[in-house]
N, C-alpha and C. Protein backbone atom coordinates (compact mmCIF):
# COMPACT_ATOMS: atom_id res chain seq x y z
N UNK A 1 59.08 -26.23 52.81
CA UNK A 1 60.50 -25.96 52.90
C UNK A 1 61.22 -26.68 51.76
N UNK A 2 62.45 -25.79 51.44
CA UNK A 2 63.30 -26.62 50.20
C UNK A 2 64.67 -26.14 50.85
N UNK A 3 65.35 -27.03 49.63
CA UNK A 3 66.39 -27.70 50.34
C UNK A 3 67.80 -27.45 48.91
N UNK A 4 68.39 -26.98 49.40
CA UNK A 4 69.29 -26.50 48.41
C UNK A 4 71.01 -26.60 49.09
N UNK A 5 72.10 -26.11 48.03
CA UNK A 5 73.32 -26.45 48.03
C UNK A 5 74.07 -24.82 47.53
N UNK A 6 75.14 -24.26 48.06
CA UNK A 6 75.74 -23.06 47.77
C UNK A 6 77.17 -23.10 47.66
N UNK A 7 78.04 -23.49 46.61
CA UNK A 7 79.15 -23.33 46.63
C UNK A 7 79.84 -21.84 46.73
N UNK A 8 80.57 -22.91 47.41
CA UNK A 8 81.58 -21.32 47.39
C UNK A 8 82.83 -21.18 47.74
N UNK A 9 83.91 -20.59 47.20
CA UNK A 9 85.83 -21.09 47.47
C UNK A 9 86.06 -19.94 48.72
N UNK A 10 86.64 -21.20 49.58
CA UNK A 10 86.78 -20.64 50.85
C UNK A 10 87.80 -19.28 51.05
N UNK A 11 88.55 -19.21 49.99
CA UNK A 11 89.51 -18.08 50.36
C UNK A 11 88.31 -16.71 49.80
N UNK A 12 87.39 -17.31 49.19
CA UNK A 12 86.69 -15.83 49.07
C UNK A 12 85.84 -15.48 49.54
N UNK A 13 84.73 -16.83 50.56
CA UNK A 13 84.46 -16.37 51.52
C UNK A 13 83.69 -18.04 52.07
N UNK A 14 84.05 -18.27 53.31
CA UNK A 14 83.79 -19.50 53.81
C UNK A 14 82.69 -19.65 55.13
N UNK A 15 82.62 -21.11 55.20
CA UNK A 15 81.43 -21.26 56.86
C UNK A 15 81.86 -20.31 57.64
N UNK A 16 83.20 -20.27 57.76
CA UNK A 16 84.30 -19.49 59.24
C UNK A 16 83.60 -17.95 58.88
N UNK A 17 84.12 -17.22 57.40
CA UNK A 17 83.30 -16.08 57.31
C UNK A 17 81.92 -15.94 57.59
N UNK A 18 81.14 -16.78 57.58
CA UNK A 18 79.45 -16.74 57.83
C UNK A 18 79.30 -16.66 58.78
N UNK A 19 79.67 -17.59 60.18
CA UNK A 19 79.75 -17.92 61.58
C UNK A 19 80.30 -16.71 62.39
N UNK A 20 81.28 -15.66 61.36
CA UNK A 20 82.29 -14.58 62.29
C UNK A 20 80.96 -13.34 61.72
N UNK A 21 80.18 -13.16 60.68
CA UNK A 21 79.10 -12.26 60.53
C UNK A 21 78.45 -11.96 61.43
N UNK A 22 78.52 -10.23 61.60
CA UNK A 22 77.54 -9.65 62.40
C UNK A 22 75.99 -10.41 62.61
N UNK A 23 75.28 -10.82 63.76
CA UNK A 23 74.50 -12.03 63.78
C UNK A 23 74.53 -13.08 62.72
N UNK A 24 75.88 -13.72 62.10
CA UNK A 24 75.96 -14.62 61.59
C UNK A 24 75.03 -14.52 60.26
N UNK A 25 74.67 -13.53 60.04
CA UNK A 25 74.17 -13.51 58.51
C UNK A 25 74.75 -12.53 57.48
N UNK A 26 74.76 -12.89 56.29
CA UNK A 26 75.14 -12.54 54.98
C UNK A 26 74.47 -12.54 53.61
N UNK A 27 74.38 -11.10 53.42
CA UNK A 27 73.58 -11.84 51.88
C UNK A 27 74.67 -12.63 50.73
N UNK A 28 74.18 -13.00 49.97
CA UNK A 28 74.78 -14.44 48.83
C UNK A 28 74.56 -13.30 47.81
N UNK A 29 75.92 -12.40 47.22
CA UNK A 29 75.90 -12.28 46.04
C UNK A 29 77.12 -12.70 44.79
N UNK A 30 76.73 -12.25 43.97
CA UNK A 30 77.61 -12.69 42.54
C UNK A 30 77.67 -13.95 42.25
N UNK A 31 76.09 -13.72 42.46
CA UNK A 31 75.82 -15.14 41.25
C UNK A 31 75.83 -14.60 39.68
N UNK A 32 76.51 -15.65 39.06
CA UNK A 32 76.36 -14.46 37.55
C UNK A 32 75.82 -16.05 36.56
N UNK A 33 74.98 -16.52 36.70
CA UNK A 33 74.46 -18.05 36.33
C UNK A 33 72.81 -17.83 36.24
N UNK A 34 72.74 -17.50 35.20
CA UNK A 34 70.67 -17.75 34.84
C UNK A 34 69.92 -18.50 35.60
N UNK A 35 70.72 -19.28 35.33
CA UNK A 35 69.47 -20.74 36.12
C UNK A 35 69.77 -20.16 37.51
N UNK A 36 71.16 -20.71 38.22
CA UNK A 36 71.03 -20.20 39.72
C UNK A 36 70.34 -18.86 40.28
N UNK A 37 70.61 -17.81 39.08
CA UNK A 37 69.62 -16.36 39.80
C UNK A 37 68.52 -16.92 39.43
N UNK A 38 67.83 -17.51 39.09
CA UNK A 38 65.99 -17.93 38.88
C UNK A 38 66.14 -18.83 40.19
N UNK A 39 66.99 -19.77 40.73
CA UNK A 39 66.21 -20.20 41.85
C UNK A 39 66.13 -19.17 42.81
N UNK A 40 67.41 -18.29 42.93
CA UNK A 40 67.48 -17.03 44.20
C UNK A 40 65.97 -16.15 43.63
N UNK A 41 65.66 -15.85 42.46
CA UNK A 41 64.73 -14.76 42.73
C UNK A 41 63.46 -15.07 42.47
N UNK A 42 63.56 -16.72 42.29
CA UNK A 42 62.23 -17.21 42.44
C UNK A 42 61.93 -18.86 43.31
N UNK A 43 62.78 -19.51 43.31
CA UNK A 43 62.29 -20.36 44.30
C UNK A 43 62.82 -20.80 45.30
N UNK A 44 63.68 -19.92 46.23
CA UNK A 44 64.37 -19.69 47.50
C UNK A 44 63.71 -19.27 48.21
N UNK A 45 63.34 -19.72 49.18
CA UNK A 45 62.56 -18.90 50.23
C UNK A 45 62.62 -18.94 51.70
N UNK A 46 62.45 -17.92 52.38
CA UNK A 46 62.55 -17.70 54.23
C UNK A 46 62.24 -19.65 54.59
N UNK A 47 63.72 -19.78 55.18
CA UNK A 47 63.14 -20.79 55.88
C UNK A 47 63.81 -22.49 55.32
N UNK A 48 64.61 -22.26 53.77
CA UNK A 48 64.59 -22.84 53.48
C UNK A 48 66.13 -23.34 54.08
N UNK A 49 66.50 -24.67 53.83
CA UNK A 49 67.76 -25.04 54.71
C UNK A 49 68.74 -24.67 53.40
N UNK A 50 70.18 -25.15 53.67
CA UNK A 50 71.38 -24.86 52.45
C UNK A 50 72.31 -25.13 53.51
N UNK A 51 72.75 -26.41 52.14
CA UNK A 51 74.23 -27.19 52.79
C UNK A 51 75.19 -25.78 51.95
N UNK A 52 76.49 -25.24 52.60
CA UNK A 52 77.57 -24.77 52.07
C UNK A 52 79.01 -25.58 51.89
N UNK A 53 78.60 -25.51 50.52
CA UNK A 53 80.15 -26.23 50.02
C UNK A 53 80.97 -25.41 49.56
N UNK A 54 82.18 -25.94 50.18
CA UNK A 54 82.98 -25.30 49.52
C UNK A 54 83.60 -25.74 48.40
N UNK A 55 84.06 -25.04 47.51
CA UNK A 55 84.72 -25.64 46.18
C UNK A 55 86.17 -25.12 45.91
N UNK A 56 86.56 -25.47 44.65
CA UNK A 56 87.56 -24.49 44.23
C UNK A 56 88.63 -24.56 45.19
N UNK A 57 89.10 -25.93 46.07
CA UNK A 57 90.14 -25.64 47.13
C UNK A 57 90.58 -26.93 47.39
N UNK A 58 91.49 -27.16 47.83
CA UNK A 58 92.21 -28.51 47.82
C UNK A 58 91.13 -30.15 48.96
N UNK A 59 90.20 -29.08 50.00
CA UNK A 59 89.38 -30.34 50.31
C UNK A 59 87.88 -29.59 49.91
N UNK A 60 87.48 -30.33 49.15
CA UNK A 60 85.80 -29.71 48.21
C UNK A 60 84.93 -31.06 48.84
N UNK A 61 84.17 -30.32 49.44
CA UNK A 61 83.12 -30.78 50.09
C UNK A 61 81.66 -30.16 50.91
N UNK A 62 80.80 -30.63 51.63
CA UNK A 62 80.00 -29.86 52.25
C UNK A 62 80.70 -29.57 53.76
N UNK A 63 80.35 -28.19 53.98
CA UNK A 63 81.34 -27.99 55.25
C UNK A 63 80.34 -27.48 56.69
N UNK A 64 79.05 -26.94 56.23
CA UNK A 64 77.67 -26.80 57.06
C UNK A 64 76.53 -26.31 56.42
N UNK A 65 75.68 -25.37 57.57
CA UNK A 65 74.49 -25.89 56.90
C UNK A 65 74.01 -24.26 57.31
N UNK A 66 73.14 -23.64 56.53
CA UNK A 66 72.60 -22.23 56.82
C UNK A 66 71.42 -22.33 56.63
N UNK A 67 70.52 -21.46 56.53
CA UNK A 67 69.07 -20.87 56.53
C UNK A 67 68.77 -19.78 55.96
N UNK A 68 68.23 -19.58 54.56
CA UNK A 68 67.64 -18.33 54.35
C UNK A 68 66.60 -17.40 55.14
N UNK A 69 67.12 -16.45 55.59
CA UNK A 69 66.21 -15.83 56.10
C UNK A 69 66.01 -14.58 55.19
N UNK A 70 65.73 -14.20 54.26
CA UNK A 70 65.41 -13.24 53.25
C UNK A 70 65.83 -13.60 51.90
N UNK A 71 64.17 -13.29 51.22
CA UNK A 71 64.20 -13.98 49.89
C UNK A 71 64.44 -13.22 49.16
N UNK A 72 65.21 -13.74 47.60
CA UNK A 72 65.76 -12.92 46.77
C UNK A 72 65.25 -11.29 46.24
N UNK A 73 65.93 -10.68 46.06
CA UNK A 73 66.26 -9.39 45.97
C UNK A 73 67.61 -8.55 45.39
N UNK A 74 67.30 -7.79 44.50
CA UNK A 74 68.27 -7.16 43.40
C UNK A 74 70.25 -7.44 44.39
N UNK A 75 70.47 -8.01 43.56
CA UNK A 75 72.21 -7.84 44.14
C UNK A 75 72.55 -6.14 43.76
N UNK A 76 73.28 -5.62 44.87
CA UNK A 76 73.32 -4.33 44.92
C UNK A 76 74.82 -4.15 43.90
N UNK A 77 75.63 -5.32 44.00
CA UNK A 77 76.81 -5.23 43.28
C UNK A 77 76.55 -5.16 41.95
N UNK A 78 75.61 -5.43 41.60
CA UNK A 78 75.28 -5.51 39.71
C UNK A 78 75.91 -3.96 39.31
N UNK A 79 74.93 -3.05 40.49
CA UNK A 79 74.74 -1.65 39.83
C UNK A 79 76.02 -0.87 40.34
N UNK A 80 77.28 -1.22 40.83
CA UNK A 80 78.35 -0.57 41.23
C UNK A 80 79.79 -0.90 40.49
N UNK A 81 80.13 0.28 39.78
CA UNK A 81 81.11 0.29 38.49
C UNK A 81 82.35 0.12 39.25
N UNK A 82 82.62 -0.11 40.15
CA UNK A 82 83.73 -0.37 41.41
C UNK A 82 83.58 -2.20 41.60
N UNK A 83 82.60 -2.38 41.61
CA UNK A 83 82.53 -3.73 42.29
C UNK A 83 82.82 -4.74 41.03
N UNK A 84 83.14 -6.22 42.15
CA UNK A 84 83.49 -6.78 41.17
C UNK A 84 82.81 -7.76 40.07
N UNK A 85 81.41 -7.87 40.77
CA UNK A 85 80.38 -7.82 40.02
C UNK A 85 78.92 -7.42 39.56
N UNK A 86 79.84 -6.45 38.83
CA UNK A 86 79.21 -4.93 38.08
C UNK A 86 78.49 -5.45 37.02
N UNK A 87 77.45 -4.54 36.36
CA UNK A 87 76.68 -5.24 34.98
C UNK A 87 76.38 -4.03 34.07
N UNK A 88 77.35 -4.14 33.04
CA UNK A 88 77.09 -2.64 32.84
C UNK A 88 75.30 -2.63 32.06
N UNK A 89 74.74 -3.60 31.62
CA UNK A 89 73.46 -3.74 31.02
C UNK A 89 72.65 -3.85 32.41
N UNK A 90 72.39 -3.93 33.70
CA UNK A 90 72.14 -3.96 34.62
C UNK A 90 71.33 -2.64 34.82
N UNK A 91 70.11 -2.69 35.76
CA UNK A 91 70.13 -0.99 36.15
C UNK A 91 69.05 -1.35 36.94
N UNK A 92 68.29 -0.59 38.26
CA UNK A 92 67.77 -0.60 39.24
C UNK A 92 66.14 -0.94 38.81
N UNK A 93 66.01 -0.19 37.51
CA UNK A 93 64.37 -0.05 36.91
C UNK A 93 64.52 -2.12 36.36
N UNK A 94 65.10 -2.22 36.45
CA UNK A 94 65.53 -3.77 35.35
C UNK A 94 66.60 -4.53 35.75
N UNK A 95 66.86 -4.78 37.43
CA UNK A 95 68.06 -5.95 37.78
C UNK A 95 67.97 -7.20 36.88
N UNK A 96 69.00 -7.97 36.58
CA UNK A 96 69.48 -8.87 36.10
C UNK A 96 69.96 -10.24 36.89
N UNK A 97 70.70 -9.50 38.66
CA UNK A 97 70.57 -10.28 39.26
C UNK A 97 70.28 -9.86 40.48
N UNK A 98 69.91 -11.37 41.43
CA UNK A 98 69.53 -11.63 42.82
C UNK A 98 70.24 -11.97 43.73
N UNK A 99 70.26 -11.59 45.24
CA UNK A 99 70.83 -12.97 46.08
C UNK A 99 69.62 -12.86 47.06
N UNK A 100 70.36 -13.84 47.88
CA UNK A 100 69.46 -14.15 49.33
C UNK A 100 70.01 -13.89 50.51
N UNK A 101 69.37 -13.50 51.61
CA UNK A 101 70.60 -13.48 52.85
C UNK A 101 70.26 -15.04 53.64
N UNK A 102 71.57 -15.59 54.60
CA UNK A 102 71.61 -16.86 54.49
C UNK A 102 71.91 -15.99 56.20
N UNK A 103 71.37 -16.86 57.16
CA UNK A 103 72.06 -17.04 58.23
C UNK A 103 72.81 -18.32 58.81
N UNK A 104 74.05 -18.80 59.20
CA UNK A 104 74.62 -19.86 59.67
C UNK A 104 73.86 -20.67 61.17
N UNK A 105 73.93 -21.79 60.99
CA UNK A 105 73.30 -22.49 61.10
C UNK A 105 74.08 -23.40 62.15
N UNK A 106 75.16 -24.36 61.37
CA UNK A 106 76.25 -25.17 62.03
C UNK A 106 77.36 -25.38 61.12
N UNK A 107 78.72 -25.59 61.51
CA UNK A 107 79.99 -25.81 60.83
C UNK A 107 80.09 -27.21 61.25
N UNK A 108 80.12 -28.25 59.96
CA UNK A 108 79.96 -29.44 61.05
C UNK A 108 81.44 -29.97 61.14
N UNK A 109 81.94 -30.83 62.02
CA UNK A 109 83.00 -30.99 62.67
C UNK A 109 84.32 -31.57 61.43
N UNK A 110 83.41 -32.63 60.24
CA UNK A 110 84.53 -32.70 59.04
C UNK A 110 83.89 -32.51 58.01
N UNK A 111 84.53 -32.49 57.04
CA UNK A 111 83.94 -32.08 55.59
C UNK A 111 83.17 -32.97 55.16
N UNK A 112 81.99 -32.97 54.22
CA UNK A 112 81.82 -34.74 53.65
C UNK A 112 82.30 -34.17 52.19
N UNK A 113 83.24 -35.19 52.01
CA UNK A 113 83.83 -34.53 50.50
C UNK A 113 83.23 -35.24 49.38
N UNK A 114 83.62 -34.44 48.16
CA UNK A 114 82.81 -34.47 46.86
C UNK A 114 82.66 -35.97 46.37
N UNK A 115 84.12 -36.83 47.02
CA UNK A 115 83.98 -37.93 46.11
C UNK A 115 83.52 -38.81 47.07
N UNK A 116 82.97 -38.69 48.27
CA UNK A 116 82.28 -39.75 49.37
C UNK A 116 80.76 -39.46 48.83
N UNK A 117 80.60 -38.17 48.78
CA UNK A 117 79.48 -38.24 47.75
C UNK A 117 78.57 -38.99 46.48
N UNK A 118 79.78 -38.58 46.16
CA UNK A 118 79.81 -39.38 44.30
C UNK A 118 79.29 -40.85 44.95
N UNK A 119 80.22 -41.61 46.38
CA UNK A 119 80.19 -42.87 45.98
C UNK A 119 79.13 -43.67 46.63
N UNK A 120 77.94 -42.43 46.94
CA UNK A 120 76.89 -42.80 47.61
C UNK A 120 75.64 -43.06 46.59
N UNK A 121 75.56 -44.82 47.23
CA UNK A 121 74.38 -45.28 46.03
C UNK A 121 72.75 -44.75 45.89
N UNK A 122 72.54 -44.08 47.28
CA UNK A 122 71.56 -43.46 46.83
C UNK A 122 71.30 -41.81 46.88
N UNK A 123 72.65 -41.18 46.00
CA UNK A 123 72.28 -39.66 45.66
C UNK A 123 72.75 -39.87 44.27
N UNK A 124 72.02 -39.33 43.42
CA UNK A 124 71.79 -39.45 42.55
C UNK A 124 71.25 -38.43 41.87
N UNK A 125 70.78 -37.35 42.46
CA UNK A 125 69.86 -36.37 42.14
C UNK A 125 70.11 -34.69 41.47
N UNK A 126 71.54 -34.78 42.82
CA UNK A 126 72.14 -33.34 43.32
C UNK A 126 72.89 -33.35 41.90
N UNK A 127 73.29 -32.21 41.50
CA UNK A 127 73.93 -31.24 40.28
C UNK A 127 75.71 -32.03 40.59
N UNK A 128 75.75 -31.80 42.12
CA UNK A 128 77.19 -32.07 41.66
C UNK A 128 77.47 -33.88 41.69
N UNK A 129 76.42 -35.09 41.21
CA UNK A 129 76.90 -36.15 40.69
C UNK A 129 76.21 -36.22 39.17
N UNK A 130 76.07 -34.90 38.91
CA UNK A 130 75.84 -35.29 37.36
C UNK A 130 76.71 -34.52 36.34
N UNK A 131 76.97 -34.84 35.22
CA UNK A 131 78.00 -34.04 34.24
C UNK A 131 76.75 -32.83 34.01
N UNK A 132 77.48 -31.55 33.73
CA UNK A 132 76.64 -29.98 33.22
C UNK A 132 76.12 -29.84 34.75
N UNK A 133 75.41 -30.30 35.85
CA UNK A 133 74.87 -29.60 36.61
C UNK A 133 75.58 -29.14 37.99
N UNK A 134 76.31 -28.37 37.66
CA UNK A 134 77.09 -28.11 38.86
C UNK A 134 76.94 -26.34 38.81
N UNK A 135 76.05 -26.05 39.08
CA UNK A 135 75.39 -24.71 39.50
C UNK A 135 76.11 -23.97 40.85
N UNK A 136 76.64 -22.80 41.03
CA UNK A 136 77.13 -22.67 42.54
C UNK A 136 75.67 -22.66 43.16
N UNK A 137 74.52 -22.71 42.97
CA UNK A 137 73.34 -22.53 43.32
C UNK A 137 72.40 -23.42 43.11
N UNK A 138 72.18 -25.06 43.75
CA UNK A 138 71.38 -26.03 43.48
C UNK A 138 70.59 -26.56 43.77
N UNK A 139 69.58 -26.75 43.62
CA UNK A 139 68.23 -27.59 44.38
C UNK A 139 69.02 -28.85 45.00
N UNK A 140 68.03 -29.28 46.13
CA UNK A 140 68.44 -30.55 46.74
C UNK A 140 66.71 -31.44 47.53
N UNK A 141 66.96 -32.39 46.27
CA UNK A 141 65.59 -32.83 47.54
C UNK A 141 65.42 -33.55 48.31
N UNK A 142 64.64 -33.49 49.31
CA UNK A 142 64.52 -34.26 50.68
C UNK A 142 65.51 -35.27 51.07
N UNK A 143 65.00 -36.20 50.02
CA UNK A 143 65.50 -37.39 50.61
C UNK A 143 67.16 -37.58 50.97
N UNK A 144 67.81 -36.71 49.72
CA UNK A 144 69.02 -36.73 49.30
C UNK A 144 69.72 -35.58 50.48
N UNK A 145 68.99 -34.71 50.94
CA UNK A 145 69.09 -33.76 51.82
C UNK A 145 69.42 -34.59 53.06
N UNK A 146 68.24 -35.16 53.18
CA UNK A 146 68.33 -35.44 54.38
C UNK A 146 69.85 -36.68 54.64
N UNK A 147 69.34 -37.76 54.01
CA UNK A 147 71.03 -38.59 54.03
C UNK A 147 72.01 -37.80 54.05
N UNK A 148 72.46 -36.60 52.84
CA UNK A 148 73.65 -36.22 53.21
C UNK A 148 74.17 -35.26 54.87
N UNK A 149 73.15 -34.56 54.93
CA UNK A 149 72.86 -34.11 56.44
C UNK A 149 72.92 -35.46 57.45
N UNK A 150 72.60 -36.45 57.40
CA UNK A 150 72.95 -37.14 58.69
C UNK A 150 74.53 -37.97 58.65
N UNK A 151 74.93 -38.12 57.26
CA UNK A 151 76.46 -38.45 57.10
C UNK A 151 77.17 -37.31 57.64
N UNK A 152 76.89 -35.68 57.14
CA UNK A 152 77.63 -34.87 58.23
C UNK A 152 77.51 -35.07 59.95
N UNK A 153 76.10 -35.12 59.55
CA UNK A 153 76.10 -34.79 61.90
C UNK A 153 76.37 -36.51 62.33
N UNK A 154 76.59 -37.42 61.52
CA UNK A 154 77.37 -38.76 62.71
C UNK A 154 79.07 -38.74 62.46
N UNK A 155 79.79 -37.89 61.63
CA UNK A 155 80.93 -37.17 61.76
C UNK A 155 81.15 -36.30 62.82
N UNK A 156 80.20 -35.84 63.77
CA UNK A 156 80.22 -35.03 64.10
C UNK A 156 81.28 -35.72 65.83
């Protein structure tokens, strides 16, 4: 199992949207980031956990926690000249990009925000306490996983 991080700005779609999903699942598209579509279409997999952060909003933090249950596979939005992320170099014989479907998991009761983060002496690892790695799509390992997961659930 691996252990990863999914931003995402709540007015465009949040935990509350994941949790209100027909059986609480959703696929993850419009990623438009190289590196992040290489982890979706190659090292994401059934099973793996994912803190959802939200970003891009006045409290930025981790807000819960989901589960991939289906591994990457062509984003259907690439290939639709309507959508809003369309590719016109894109095409079905040759996708460009991936997502994953995520099912919700838990909304935990407060946010742990970006800068309680930052001021934790032992994460060190994750994309968003380093300058350049702030991927909406990030690896997270164990150890760092696991601490920030138990600072959410004794908020709880």
């Amino acid at each position: 199992m691996q252990y990863w991080l999914f931003k995402t700005e709540p007015d465009a779609f949040s935990i509350d949207d994941l949790a209100n999903m027909p059986n609480q699942t959703e696929h993850w598209d419009g990623i438009r980031n190289y590196q992040a579509r290489n982890f979706m279409r190659d090292q994401i997999k059934q099973g793996d956990q994912v803190f959802i952060y939200h970003s891009s909003c006045k409290d930025v933090g981790i807000v819960g926690l989901a589960e991939v249950v289906k591994e990457g596979y062509p984003d259907h939005t690439q290939f639709n000249p309507e959508a809003k992320y369309y590719d016109l170099k894109s095409s079905p014989d040759n996708p460009r990009w991936y997502m994953v479907d995520i099912k919700f998991k838990q909304k935990f009761a407060t946010l742990l925000p970006l800068k309680t983060i930052k001021e934790m002496a032992d994460i060190n690892e994750i994309g968003l306490v380093k300058k350049g790695g702030r991927l909406s799509v990030m690896p997270v390992i164990k150890t760092e996983f696991d601490l920030l997961l138990s600072c959410c659930q004794t908020t709880n």
